[in-house]
Protein backbone atom coordinates (compact mmCIF):
# COMPACT_ATOMS: atom_id res chain seq x y z
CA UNK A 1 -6.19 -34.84 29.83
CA UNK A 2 -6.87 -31.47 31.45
CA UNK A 3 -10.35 -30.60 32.63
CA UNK A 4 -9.81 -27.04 30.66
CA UNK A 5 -9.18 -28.86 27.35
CA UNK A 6 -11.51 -31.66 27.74
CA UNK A 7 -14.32 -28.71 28.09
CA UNK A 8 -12.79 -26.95 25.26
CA UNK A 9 -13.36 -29.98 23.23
CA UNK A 10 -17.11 -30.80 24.18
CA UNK A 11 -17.47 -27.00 23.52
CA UNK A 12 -16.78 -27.28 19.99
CA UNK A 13 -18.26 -30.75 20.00
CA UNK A 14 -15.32 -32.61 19.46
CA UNK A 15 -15.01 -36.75 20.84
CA UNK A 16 -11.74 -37.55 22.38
CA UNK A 17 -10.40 -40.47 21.44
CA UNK A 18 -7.95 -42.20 24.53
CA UNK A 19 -8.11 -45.83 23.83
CA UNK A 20 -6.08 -48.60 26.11
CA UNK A 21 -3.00 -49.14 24.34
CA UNK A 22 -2.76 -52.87 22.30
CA UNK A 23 -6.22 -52.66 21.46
CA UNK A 24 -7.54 -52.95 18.53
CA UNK A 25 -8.39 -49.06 18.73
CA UNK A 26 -4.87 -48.50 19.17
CA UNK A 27 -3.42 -45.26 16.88
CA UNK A 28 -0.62 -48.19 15.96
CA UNK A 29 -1.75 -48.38 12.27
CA UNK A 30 -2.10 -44.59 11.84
CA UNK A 31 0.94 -44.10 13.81
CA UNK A 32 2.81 -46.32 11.21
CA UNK A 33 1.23 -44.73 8.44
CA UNK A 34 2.54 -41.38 9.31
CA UNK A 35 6.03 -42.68 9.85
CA UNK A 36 5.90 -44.50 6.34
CA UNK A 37 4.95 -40.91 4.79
CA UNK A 38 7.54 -39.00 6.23
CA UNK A 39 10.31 -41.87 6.29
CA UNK A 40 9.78 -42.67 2.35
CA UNK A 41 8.31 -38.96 1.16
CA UNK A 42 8.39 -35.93 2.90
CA UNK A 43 11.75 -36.37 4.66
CA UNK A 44 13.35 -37.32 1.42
CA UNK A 45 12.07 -34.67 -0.95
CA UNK A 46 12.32 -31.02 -1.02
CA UNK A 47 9.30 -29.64 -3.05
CA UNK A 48 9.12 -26.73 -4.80
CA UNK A 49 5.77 -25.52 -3.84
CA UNK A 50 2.78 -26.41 -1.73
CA UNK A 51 0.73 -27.71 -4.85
CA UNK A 52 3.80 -30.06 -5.89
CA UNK A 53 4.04 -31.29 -2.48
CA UNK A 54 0.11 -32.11 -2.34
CA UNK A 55 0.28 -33.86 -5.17
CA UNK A 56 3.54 -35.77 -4.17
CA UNK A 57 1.28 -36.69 -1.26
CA UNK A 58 -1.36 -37.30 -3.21
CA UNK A 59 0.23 -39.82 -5.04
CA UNK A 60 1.64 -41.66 -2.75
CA UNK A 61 -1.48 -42.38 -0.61
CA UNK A 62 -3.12 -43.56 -4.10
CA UNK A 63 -0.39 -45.95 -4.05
CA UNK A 64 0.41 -47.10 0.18
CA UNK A 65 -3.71 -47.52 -0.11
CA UNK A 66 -3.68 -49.48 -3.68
CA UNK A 67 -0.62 -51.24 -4.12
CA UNK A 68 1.33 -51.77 -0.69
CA UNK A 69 0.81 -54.48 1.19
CA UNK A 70 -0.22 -54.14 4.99
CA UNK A 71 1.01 -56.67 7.74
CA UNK A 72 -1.90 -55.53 9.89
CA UNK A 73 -4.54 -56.58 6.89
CA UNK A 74 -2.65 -59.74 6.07
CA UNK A 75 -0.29 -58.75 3.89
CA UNK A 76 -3.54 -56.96 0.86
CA UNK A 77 -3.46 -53.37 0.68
CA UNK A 78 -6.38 -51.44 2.18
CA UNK A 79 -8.29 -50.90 -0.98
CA UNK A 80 -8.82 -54.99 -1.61
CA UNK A 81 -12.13 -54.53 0.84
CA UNK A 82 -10.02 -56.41 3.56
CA UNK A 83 -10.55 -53.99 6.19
CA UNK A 84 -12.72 -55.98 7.79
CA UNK A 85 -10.61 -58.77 8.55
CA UNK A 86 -9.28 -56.15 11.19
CA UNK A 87 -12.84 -55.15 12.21
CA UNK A 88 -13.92 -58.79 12.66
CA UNK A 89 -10.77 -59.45 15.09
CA UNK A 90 -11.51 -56.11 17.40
CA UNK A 91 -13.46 -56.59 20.40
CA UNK A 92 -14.95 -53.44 22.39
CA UNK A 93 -13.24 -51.62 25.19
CA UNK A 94 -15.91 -53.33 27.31
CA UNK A 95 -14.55 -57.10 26.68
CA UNK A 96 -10.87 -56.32 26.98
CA UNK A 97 -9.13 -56.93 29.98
CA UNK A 98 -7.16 -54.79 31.79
């Protein structure tokens, strides 16, 4: 990242995030979860107006966070509490190797 907009950032107070790729800090979940809401929503529908497509949205998180199952939470959808199954199998940037 650039010295100008790593300053830029602290200016504002923003924290980077860069984590090592295949850690558990990986963006691989919400990287997935973008590409499921495009791929099965906004891709497929053309809404009428901002408000329908917020609540299309809306909607559909209700249900990916509810009702879909998640292969990174053993196979329970987020809202079942089992979030920290993931949590419990993460180990700081500190104790990974590489």
């Amino acid at each position: 990242m650039s010295g100008t907009y790593r300053d830029l950032c602290t200016s504002y107070g923003i924290a980077q995030s860069a984590g090592r790729v295949a850690t558990c800090f990986d963006n691989a979940v919400a990287e997935a979860f973008w590409s499921s809401l495009k791929g099965e929503l906004v891709h497929r529908y053309r809404f009428a107006s901002r408000d329908q497509a917020k609540a299309a949205i809306t909607a559909w998180i209700k249900r990916y966070n509810a009702v879909r199952l998640h292969s990174s939470l053993n196979y329970v959808p987020p809202s079942s509490g089992s979030s920290t199954t993931i949590a419990s199998n993460c180990k700081p940037h500190s104790q990974v190797s590489g």
